[in-house]
Protein backbone atom coordinates (compact mmCIF):
# COMPACT_ATOMS: atom_id res chain seq x y z
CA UNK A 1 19.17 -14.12 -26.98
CA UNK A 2 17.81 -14.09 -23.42
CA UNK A 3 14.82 -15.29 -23.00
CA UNK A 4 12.30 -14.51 -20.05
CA UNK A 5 10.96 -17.23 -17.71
CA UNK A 6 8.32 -18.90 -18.77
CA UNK A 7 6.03 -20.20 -16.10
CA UNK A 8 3.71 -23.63 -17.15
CA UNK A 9 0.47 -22.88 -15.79
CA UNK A 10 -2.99 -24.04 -16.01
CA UNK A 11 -6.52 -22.17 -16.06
CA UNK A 12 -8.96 -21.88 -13.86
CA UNK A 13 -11.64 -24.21 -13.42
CA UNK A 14 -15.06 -23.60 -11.53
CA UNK A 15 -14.75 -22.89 -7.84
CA UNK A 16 -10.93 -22.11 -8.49
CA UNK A 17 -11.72 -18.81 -9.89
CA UNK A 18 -12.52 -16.96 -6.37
CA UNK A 19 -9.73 -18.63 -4.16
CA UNK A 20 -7.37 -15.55 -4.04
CA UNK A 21 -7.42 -12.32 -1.72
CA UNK A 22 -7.06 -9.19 -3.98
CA UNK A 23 -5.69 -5.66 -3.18
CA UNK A 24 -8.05 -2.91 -3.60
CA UNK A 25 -6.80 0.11 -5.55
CA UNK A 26 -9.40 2.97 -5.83
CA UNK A 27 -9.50 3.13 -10.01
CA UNK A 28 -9.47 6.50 -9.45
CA UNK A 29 -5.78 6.21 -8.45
CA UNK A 30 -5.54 4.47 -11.44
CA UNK A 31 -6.98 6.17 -13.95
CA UNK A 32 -7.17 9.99 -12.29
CA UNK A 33 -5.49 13.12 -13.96
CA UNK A 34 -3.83 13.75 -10.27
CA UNK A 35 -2.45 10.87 -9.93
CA UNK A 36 -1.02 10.41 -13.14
CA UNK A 37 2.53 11.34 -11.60
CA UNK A 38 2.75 8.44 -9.37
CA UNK A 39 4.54 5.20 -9.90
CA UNK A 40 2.32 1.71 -11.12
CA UNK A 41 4.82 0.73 -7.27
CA UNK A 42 3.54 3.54 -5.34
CA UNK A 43 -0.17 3.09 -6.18
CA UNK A 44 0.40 -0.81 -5.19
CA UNK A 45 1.47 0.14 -2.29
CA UNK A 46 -1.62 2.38 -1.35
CA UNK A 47 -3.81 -0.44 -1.98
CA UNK A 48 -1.55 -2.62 0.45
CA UNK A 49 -1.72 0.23 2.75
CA UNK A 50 -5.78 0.49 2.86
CA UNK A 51 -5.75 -3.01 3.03
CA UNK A 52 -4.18 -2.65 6.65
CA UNK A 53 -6.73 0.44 7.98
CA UNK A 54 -9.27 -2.46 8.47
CA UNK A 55 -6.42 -4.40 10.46
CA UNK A 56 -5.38 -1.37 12.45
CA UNK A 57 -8.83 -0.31 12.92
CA UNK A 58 -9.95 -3.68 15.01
CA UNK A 59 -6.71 -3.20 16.52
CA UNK A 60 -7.99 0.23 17.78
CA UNK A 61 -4.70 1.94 16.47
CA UNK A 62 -6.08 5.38 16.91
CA UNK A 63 -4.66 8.59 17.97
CA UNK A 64 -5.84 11.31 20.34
CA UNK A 65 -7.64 13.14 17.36
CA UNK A 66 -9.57 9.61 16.32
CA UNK A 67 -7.43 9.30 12.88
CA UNK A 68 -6.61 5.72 11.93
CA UNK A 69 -2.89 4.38 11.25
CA UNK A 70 -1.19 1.61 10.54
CA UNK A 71 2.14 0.14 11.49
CA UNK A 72 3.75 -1.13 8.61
CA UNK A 73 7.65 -1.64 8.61
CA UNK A 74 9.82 -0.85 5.38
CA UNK A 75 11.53 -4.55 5.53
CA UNK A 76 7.59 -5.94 5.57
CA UNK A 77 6.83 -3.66 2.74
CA UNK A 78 10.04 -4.98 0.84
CA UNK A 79 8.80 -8.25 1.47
CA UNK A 80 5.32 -8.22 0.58
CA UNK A 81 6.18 -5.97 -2.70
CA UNK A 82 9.19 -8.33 -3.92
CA UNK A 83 11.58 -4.78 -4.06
CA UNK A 84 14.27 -3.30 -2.80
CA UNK A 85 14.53 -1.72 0.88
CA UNK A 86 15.36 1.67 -1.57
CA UNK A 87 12.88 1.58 -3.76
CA UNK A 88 10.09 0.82 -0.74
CA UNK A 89 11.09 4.19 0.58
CA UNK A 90 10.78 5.48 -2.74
CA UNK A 91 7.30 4.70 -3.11
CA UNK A 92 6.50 5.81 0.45
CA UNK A 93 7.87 8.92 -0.15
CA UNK A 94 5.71 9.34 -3.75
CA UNK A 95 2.70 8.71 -1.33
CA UNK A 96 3.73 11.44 0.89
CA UNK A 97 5.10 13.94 -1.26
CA UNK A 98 1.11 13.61 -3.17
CA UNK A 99 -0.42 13.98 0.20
CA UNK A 100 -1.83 10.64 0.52
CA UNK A 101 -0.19 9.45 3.29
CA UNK A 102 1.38 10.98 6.34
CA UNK A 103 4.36 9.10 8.20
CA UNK A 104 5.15 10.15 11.75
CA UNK A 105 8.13 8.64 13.57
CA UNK A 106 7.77 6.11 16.42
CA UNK A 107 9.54 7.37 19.22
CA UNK A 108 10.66 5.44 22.75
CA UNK A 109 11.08 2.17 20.66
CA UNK A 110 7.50 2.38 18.62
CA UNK A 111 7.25 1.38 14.81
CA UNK A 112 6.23 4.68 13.26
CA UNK A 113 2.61 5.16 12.37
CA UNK A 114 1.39 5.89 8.94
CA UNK A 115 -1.92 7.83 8.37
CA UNK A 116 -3.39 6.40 5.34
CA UNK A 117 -5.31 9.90 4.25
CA UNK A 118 -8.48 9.77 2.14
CA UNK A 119 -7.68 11.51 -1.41
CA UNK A 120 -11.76 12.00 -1.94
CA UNK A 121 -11.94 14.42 0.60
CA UNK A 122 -9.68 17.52 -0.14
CA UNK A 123 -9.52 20.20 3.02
């Protein structure tokens, strides 16, 4: 019988409790009727994505129409998600096919740039 990994921890104690960064995921991504088609992956991935707009926005990554976007490389996305090169383009595609993100291809040797778009506002 295989069993799974079981890691020894320990609990938290006092000040302990607050010494991690968290990803923000908008619950409604979470819990929304519209979303309800996209992979638990591809809704991790939009928080990691928002995460960067405050990073790109100091970094004054803006285009000629003032819209935000991030640079954000599929091997750095494998990495930071613990998956496969495939499946990162998997969930970057869910993103885009649902309209909540909007890739555009670096040219002249530029990463690409990836508008993060804001699902509460529907045009």
């Amino acid at each position: 019988m295989d069993m799974a990994l079981r890691i020894n921890t320990d609990y938290f104690y006092r000040s302990e409790a607050g010494q991690f960064s968290f990803i923000k995921i908008p619950k409604l991504l979470v819990t929304g009727e519209d979303f309800s088609s996209l992979s638990i992956s591809a809704k991790i991935l939009y928080g990691l994505l928002l995460d960067r707009m405050e990073i790109a926005s100091k970094n004054q990554w803006i285009d000629d129409e003032g819209r935000v976007y991030i640079q954000y490389q599929l091997s750095e996305i494998q990495e930071d998600m613990n998956i496969s090169k495939r499946k990162a383009g998997e969930c970057l595609n869910e993103l885009q096919d649902m309209g909540l993100i909007l890739k555009r291809k670096g040219g002249n040797g530029y990463p690409s740039r990836i508008y993060v778009k804001n699902f509460t506002k529907r045009i």
